[in-house]
ModelCIF file with pLDDT and N, C-alpha, C, O atoms, coordinates in Angstrom:
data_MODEL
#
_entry.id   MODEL 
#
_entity.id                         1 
_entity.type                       polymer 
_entity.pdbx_number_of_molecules   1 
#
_entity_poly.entity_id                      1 
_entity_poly.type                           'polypeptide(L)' 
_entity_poly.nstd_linkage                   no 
_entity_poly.nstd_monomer                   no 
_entity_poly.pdbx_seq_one_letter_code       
;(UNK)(UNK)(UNK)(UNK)(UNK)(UNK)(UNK)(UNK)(UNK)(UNK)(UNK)(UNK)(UNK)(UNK)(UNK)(UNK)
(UNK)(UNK)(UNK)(UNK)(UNK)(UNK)(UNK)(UNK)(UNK)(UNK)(UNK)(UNK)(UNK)(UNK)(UNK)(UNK)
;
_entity_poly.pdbx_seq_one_letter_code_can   XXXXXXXXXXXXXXXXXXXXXXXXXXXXXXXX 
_entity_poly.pdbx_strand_id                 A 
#
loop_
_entity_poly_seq.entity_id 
_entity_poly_seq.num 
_entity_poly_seq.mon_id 
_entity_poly_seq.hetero 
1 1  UNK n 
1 2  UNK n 
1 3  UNK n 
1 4  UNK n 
1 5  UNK n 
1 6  UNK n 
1 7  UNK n 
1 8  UNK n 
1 9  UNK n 
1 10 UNK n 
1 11 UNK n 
1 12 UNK n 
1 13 UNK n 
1 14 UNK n 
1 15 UNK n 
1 16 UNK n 
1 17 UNK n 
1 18 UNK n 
1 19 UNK n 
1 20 UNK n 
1 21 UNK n 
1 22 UNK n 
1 23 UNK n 
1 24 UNK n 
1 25 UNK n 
1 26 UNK n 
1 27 UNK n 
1 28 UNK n 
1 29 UNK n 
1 30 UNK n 
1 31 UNK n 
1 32 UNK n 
#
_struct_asym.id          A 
_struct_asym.entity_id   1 
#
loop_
_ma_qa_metric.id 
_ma_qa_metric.mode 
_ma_qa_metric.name 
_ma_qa_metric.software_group_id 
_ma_qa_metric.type 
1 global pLDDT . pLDDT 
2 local  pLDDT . pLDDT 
#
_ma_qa_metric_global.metric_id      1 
_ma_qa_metric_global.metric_value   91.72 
_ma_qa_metric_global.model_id       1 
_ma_qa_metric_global.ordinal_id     1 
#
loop_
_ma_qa_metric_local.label_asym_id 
_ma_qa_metric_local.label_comp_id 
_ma_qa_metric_local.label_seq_id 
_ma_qa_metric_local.metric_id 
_ma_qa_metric_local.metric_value 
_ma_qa_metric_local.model_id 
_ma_qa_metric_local.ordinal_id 
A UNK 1  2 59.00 1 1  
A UNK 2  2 72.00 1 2  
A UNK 3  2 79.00 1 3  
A UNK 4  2 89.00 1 4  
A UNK 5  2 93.00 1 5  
A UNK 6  2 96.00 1 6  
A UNK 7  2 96.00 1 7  
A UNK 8  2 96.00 1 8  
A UNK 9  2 95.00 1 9  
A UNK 10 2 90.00 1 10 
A UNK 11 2 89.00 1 11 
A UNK 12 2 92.00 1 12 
A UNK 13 2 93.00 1 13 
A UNK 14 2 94.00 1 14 
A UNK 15 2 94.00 1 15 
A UNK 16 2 95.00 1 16 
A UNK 17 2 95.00 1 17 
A UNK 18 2 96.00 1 18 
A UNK 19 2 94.00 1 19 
A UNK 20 2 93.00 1 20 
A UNK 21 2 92.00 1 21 
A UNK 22 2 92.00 1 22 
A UNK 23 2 93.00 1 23 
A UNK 24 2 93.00 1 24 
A UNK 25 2 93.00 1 25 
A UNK 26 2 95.00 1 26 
A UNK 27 2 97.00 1 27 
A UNK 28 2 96.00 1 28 
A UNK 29 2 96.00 1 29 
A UNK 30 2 96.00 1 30 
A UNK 31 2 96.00 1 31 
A UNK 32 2 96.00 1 32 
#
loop_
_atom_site.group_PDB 
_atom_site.id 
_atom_site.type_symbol 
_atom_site.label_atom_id 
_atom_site.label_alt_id 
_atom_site.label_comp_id 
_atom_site.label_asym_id 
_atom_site.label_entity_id 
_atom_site.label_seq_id 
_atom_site.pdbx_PDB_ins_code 
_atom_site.Cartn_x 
_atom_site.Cartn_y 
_atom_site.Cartn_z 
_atom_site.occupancy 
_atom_site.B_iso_or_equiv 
_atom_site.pdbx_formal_charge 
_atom_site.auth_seq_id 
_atom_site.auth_comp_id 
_atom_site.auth_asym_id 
_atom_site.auth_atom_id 
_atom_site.pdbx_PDB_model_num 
ATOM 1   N N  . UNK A 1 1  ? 224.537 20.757 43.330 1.00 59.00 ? 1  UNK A N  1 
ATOM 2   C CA . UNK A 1 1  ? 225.744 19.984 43.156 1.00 59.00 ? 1  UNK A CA 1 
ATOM 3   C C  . UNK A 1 1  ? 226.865 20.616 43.967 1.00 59.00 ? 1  UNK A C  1 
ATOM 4   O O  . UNK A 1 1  ? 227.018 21.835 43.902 1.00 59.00 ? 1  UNK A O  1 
ATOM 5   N N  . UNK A 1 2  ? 227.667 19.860 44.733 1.00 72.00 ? 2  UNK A N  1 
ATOM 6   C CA . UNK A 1 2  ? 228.515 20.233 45.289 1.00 72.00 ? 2  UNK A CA 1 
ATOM 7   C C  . UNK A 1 2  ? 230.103 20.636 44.600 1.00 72.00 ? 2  UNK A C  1 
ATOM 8   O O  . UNK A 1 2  ? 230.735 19.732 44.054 1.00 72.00 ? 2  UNK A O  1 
ATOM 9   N N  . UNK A 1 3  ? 230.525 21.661 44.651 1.00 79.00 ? 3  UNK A N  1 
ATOM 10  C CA . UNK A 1 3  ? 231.173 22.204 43.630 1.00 79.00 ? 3  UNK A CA 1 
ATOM 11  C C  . UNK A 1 3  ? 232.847 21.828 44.399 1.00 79.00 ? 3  UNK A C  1 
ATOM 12  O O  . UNK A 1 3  ? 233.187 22.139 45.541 1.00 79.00 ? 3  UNK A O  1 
ATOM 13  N N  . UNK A 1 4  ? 233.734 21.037 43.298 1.00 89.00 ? 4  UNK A N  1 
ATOM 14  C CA . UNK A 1 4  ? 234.616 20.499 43.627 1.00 89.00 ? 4  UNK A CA 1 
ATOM 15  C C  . UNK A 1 4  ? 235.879 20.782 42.577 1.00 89.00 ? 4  UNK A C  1 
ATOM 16  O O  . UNK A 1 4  ? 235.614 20.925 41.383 1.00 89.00 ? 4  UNK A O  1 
ATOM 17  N N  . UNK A 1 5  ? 237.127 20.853 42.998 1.00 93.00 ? 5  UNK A N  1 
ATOM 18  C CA . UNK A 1 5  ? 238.076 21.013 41.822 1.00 93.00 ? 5  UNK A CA 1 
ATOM 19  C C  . UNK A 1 5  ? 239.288 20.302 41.520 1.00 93.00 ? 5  UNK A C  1 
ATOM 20  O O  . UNK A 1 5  ? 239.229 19.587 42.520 1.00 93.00 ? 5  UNK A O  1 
ATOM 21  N N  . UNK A 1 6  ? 240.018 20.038 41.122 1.00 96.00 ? 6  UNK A N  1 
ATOM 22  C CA . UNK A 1 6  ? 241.183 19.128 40.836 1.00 96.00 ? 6  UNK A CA 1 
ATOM 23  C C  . UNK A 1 6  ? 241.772 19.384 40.347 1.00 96.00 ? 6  UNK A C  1 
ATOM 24  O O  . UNK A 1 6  ? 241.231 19.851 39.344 1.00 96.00 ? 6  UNK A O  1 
ATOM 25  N N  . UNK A 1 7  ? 243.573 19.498 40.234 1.00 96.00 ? 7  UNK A N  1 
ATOM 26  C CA . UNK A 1 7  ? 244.461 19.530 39.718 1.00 96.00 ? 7  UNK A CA 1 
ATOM 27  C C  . UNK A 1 7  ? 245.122 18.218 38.848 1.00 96.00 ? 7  UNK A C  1 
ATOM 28  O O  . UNK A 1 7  ? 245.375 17.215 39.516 1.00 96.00 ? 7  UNK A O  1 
ATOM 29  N N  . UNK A 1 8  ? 245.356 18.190 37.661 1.00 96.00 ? 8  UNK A N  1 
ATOM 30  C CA . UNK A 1 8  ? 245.906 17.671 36.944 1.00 96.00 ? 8  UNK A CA 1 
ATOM 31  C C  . UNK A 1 8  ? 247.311 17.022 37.574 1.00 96.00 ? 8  UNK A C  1 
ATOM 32  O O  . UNK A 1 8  ? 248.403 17.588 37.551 1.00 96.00 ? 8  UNK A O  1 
ATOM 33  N N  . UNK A 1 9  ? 247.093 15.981 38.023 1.00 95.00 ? 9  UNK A N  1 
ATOM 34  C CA . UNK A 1 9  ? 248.892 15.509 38.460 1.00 95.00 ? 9  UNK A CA 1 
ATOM 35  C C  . UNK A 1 9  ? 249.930 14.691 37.126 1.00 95.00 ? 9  UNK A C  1 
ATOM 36  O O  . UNK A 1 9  ? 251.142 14.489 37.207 1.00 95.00 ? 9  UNK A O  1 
ATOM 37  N N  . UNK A 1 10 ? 249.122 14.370 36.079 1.00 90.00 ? 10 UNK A N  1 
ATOM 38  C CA . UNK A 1 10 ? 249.918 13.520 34.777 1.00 90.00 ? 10 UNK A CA 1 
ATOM 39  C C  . UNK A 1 10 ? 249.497 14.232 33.555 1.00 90.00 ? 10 UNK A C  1 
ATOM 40  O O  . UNK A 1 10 ? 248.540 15.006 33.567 1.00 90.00 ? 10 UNK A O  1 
ATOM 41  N N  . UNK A 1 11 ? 250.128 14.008 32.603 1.00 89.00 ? 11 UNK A N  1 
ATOM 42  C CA . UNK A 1 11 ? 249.774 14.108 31.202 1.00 89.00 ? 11 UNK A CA 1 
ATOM 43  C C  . UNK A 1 11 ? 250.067 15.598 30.548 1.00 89.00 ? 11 UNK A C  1 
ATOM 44  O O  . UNK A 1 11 ? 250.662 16.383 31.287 1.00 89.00 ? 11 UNK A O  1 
ATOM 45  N N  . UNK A 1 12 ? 249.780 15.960 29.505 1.00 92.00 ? 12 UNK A N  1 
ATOM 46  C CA . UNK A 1 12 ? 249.768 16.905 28.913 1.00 92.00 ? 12 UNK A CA 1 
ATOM 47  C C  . UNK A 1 12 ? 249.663 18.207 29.432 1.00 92.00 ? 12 UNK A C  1 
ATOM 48  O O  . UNK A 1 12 ? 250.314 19.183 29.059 1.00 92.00 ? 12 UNK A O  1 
ATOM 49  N N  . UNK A 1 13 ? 248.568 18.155 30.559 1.00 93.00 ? 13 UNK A N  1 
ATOM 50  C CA . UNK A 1 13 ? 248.090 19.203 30.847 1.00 93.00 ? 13 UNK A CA 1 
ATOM 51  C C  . UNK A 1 13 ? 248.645 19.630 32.557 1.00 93.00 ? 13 UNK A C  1 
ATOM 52  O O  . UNK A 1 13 ? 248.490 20.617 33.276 1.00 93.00 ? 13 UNK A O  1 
ATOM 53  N N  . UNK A 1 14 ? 249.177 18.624 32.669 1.00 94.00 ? 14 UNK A N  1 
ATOM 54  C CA . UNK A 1 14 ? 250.022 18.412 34.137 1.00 94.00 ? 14 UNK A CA 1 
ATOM 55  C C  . UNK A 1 14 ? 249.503 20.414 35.226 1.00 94.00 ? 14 UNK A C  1 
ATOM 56  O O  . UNK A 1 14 ? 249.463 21.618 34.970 1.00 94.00 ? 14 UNK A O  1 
ATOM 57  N N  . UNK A 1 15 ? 249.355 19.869 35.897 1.00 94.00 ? 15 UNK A N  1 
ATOM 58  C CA . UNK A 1 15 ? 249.307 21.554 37.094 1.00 94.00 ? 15 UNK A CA 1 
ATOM 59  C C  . UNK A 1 15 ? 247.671 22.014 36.454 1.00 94.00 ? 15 UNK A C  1 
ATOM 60  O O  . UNK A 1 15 ? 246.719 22.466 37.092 1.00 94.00 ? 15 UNK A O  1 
ATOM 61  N N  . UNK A 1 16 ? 247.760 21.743 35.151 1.00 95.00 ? 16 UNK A N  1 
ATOM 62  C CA . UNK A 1 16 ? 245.871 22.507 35.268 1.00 95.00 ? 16 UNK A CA 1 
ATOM 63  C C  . UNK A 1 16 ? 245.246 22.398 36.056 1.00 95.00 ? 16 UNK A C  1 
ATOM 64  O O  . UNK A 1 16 ? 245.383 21.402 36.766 1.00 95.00 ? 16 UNK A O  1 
ATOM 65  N N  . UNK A 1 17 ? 244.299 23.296 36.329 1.00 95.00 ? 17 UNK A N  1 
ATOM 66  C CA . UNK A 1 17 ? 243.020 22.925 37.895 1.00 95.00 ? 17 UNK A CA 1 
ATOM 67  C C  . UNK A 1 17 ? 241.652 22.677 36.432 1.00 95.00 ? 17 UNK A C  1 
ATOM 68  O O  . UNK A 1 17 ? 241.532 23.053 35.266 1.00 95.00 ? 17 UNK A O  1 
ATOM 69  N N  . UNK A 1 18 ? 241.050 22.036 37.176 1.00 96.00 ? 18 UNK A N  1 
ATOM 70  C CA . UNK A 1 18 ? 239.222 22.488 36.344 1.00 96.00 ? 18 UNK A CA 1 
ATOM 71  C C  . UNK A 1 18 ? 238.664 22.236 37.394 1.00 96.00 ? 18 UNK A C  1 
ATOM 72  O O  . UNK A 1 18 ? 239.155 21.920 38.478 1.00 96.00 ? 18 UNK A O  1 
ATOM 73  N N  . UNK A 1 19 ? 237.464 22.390 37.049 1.00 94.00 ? 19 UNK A N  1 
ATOM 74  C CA . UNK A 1 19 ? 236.268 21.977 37.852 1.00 94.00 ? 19 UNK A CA 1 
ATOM 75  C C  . UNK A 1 19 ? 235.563 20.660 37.643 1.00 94.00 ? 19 UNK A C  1 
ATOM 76  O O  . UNK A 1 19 ? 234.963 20.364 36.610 1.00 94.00 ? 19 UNK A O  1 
ATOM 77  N N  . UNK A 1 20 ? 235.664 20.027 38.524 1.00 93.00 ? 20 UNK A N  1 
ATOM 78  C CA . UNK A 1 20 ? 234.819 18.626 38.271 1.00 93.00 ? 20 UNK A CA 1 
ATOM 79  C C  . UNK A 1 20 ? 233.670 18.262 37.899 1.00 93.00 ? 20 UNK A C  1 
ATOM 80  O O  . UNK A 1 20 ? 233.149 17.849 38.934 1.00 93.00 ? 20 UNK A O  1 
ATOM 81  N N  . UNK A 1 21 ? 232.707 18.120 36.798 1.00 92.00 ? 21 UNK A N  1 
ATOM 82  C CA . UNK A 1 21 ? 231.369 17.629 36.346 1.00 92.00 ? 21 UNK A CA 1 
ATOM 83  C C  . UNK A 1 21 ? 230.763 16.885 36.179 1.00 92.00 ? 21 UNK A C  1 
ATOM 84  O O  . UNK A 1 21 ? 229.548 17.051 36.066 1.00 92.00 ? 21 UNK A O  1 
ATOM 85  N N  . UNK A 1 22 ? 231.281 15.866 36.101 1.00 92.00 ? 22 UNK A N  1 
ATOM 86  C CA . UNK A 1 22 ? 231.018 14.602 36.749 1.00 92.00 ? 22 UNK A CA 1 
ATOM 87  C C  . UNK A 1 22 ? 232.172 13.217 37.407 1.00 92.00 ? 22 UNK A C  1 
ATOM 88  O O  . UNK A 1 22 ? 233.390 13.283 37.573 1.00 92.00 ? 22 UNK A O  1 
ATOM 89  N N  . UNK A 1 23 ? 231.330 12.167 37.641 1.00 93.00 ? 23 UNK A N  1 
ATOM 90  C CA . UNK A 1 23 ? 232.008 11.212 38.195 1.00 93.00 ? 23 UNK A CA 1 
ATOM 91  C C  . UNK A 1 23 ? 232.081 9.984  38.125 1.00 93.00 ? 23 UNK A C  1 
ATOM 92  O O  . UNK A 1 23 ? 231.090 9.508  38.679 1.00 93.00 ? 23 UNK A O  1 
ATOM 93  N N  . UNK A 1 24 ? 232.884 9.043  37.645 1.00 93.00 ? 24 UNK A N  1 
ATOM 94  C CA . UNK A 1 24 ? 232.113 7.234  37.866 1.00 93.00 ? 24 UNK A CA 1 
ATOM 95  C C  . UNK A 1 24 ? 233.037 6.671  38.810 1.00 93.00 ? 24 UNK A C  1 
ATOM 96  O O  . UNK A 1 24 ? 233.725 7.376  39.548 1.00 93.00 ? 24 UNK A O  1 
ATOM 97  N N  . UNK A 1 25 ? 233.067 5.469  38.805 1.00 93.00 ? 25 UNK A N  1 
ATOM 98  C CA . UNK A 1 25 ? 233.923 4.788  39.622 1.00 93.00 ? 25 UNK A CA 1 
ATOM 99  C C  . UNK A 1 25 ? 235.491 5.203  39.294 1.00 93.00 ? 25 UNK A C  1 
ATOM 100 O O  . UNK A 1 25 ? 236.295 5.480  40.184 1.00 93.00 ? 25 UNK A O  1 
ATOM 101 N N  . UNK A 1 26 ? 235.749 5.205  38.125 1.00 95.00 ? 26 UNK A N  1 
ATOM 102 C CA . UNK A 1 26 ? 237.075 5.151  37.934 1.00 95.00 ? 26 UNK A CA 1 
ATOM 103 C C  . UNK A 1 26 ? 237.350 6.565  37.592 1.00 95.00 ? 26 UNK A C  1 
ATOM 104 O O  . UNK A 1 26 ? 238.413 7.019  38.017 1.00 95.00 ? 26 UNK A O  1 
ATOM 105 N N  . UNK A 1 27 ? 236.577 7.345  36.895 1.00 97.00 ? 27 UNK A N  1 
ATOM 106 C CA . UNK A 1 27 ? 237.249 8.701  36.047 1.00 97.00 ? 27 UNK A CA 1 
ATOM 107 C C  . UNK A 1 27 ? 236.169 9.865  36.462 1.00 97.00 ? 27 UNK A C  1 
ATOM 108 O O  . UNK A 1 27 ? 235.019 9.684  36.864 1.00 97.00 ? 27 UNK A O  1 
ATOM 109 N N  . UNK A 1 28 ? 236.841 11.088 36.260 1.00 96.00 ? 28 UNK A N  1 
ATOM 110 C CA . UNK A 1 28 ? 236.169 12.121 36.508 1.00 96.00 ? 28 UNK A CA 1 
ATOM 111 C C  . UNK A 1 28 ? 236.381 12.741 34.990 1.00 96.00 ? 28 UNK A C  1 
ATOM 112 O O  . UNK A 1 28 ? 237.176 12.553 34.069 1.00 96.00 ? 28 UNK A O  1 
ATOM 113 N N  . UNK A 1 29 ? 235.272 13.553 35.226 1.00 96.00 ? 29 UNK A N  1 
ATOM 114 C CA . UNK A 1 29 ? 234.822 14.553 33.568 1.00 96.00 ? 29 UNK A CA 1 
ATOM 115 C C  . UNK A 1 29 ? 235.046 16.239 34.306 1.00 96.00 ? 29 UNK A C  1 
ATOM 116 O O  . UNK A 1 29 ? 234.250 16.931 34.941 1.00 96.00 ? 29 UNK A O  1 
ATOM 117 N N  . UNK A 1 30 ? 236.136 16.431 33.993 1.00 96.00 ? 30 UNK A N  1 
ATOM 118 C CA . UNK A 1 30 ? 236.570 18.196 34.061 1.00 96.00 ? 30 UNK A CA 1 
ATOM 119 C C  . UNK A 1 30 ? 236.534 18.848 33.154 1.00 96.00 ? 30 UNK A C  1 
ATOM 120 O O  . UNK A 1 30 ? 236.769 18.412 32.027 1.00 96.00 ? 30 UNK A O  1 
ATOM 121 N N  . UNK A 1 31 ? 236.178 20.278 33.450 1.00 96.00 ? 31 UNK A N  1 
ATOM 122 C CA . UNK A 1 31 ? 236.219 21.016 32.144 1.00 96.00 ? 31 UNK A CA 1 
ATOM 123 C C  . UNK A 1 31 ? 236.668 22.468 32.819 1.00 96.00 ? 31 UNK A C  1 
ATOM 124 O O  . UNK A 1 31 ? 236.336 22.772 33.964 1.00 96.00 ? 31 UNK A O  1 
ATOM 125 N N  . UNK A 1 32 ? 237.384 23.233 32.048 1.00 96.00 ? 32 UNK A N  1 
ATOM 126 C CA . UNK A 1 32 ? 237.690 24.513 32.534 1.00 96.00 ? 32 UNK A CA 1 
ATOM 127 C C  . UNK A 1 32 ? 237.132 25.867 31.703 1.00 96.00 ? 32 UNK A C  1 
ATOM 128 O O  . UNK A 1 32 ? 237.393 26.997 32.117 1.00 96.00 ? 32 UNK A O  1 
#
């Protein structure tokens, strides 16, 4: 799996990074 990460741009958790685990069309599943 190609290892990918993302920052939080809205919500609660705004600036968090995680790591991405999965994916669908619309939403990603992060976990840190």
């Amino acid at each position: 799996m190609d290892v990918r990460m993302a920052k939080s741009k809205a919500g609660h958790d705004k600036d968090q990074v995680y790591v991405i685990i999965k994916e669908d069309r619309e939403y990603v599943y992060l976990a840190d």
